[in-house]
Protein backbone atom coordinates (compact mmCIF):
# COMPACT_ATOMS: atom_id res chain seq x y z
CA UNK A 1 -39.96 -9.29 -117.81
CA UNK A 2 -36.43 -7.39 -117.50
CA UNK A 3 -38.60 -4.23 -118.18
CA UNK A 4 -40.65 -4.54 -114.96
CA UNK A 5 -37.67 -5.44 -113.10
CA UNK A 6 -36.04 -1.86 -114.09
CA UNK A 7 -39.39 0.28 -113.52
CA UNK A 8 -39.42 -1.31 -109.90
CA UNK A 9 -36.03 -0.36 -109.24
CA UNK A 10 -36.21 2.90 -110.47
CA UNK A 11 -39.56 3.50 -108.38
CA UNK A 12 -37.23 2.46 -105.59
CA UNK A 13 -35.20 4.46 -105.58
CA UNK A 14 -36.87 7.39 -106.51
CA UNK A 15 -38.62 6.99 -103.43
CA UNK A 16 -35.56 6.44 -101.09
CA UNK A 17 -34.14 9.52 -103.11
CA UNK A 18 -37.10 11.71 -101.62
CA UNK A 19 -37.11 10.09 -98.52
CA UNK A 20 -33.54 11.29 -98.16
CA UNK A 21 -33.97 14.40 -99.41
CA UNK A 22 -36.30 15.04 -96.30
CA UNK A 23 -34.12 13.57 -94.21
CA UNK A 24 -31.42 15.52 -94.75
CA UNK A 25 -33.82 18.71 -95.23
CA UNK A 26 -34.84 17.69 -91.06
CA UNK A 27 -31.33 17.04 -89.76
CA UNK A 28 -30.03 20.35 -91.83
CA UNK A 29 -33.10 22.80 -89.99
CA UNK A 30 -31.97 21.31 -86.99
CA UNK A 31 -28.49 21.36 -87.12
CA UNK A 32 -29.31 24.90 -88.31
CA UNK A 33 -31.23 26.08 -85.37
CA UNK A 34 -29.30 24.64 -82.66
CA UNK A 35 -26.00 26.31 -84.35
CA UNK A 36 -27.94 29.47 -84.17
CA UNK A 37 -28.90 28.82 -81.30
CA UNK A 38 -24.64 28.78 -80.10
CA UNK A 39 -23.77 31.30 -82.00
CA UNK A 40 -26.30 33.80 -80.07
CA UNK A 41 -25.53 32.84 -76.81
CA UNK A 42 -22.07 33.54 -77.28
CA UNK A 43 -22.75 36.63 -78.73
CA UNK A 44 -25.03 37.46 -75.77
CA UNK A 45 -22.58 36.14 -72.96
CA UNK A 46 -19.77 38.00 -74.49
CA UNK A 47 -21.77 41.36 -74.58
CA UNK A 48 -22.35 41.01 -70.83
CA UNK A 49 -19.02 40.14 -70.38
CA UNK A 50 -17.49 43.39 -72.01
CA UNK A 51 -20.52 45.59 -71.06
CA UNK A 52 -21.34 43.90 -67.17
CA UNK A 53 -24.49 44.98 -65.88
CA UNK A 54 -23.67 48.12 -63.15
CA UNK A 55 -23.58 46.62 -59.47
CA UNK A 56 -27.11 47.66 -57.78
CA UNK A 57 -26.55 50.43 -55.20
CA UNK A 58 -25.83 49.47 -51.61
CA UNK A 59 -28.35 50.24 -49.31
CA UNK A 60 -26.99 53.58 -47.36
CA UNK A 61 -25.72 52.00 -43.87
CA UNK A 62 -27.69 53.18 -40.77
CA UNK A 63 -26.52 56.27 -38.92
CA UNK A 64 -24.55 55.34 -35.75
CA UNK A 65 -26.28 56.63 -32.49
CA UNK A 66 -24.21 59.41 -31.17
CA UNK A 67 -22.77 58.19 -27.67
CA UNK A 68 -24.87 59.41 -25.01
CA UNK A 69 -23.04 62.78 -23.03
CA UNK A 70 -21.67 62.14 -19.85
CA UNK A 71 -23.44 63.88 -17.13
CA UNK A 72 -21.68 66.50 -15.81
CA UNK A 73 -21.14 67.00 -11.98
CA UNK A 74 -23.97 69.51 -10.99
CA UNK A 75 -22.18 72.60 -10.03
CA UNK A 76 -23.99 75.87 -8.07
CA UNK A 77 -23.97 78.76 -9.95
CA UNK A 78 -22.87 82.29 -8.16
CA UNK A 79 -20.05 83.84 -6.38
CA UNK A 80 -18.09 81.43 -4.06
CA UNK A 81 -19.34 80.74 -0.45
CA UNK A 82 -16.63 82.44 1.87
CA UNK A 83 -15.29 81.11 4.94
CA UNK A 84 -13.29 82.27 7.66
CA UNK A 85 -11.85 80.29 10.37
CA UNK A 86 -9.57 81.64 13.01
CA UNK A 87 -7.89 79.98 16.54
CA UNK A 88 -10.91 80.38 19.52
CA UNK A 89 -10.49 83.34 21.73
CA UNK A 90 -10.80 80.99 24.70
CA UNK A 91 -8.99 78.18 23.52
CA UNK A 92 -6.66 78.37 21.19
CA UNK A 93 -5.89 75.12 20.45
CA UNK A 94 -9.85 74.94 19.03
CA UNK A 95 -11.30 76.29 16.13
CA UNK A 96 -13.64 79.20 16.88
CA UNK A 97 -16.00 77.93 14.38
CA UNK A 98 -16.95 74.04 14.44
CA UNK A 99 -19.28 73.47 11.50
CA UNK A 100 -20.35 75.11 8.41
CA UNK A 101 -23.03 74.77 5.75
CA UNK A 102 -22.47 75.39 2.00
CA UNK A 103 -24.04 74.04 -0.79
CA UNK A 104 -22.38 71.15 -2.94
CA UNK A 105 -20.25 71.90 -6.00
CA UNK A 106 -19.81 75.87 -5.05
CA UNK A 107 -16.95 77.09 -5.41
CA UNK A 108 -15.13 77.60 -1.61
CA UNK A 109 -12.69 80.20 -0.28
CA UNK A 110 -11.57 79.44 3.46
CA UNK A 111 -9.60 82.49 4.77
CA UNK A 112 -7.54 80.99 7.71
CA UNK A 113 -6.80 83.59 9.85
CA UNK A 114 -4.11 82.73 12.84
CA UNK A 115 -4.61 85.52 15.15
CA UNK A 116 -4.38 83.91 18.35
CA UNK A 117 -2.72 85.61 21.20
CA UNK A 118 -0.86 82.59 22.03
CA UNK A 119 2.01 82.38 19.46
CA UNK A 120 1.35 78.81 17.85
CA UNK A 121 1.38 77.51 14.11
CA UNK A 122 -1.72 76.13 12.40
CA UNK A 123 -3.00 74.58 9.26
CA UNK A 124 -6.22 73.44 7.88
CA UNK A 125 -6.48 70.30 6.23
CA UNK A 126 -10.02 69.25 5.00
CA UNK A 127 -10.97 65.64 4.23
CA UNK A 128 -12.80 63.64 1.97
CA UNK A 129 -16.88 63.40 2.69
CA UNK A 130 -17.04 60.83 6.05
CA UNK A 131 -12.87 60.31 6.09
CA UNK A 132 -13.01 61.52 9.95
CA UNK A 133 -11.39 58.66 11.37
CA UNK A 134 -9.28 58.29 8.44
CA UNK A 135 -8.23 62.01 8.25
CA UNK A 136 -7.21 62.12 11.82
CA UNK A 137 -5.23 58.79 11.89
CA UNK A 138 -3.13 60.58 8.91
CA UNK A 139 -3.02 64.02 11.24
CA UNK A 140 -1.32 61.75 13.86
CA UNK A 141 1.07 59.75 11.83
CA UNK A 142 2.46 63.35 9.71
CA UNK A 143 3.06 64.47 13.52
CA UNK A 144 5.48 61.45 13.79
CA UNK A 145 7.23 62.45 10.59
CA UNK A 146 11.19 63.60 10.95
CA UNK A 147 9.76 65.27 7.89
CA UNK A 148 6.69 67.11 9.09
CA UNK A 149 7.71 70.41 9.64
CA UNK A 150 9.09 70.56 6.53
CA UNK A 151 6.10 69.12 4.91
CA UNK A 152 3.70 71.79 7.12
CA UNK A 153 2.33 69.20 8.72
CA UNK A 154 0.25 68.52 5.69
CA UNK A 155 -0.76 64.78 5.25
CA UNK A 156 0.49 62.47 2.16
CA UNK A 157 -2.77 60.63 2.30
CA UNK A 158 -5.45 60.58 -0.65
CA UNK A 159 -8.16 61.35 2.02
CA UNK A 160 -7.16 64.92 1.67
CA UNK A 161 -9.27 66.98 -0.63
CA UNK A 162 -7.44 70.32 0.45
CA UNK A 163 -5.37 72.11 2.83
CA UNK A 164 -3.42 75.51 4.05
CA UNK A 165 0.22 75.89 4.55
CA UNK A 166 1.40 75.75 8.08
CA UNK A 167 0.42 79.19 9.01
CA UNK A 168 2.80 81.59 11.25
CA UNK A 169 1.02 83.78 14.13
CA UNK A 170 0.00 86.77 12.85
CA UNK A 171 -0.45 85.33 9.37
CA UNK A 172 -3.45 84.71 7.33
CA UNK A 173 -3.69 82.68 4.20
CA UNK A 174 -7.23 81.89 1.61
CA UNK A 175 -7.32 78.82 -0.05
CA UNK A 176 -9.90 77.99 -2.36
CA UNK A 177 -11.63 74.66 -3.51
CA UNK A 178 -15.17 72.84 -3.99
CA UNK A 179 -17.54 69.93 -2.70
CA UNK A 180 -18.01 67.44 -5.10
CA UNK A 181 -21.21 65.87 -3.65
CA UNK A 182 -23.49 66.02 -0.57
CA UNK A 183 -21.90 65.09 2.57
CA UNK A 184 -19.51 65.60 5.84
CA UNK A 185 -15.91 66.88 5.31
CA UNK A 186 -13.81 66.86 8.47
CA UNK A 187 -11.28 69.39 8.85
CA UNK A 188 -8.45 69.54 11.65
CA UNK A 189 -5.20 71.38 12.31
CA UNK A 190 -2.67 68.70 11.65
CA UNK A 191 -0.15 70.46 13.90
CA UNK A 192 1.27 67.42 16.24
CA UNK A 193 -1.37 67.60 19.36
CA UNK A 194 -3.68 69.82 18.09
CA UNK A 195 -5.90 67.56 15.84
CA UNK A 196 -7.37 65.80 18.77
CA UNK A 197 -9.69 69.65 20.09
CA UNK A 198 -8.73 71.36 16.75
CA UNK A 199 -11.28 69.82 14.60
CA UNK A 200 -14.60 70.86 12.76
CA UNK A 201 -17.08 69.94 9.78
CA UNK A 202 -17.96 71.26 6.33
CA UNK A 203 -21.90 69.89 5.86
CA UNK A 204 -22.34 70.09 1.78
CA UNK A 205 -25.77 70.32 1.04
């Protein structure tokens, strides 16, 4: 009776003994591969971290447009349009000339040439491009100047473009400038009482 007893037990436990044995066979694989499983990632994440992948290249950045050139102020080509103006044989408190043509942006050279046989000082003083009116209200307010003479008669205003001294009888001076643009430009003798018959245009074509 004992003897059964025994040869149960022992078939007991031989069983639970192989049951364990599996068990522990199953926990050990997977302990196994997970631990692997860490240690390879680590090795991995510390390769990249002392060997770091090289940054892709930047794409190039577009070429800026190069500003677009100012245009330039169209100027004639050629040798400069010459002028001459003197005092009017008749008159000479008028210009013997009252208009000329030239073309726009050519260079100018106005020869003024005081000959008159009446012994008075002149100047020419040429205006901005439709600055009549404003020309000859600064031609009257230089003749007021205590200062005029000294200045030649020659107008502090912006709406001159150009001018001669205040030339002697018998005395000739060339002055030389250009026309910007198409237009009118007034000139006058800014003497005090002369602007008023002493007066002419410059048509730039």
């Amino acid at each position: 009776m004992s003897h059964a007893t025994h040869t149960d037990t022992q078939g007991g436990s031989s069983v639970w003994s192989i049951l364990n044995i599996i068990l522990a066979i199953a926990i050990g694989g997977f302990a196994l591969f997970w631990g692997g499983a860490f240690v390879l990632g680590g090795i991995s994440a510390a390769s990249k971290i002392r060997n770091p992948a090289p940054p892709a290249p930047a794409e190039p950045a577009p070429a800026a447009a190069a500003p677009a050139a100012a245009a330039a102020p169209a100027v004639a080509s050629g040798p400069a349009e010459e002028l001459t103006l003197k005092p009017d044989a008749v008159n000479p408190m008028a210009f013997n000339t009252k208009e000329f043509k030239v073309k726009a942006g050519k260079a100018i050279k106005l020869t003024f040439d005081n000959n008159a046989a009446v012994p008075l000082p002149h100047n020419v003083v040429i205006g901005k491009a439709g600055g009549k009116e404003a020309l000859m209200a600064a031609a009257m307010k230089i003749a007021t100047d205590p200062q005029g003479m000294a200045k030649g008669y020659v107008p502090e205003d912006p709406i001159v473009l150009a001018h001669t001294k205040l030339v002697q009888p018998g005395q000739k001076e060339t002055i030389e400038f250009s026309l910007p643009s198409p237009g009118d430009y007034p000139f006058v003798c800014a003497f005090p009482g002369h602007s008023i018959m002493m007066n002419g245009v410059i048509k730039a074509e």
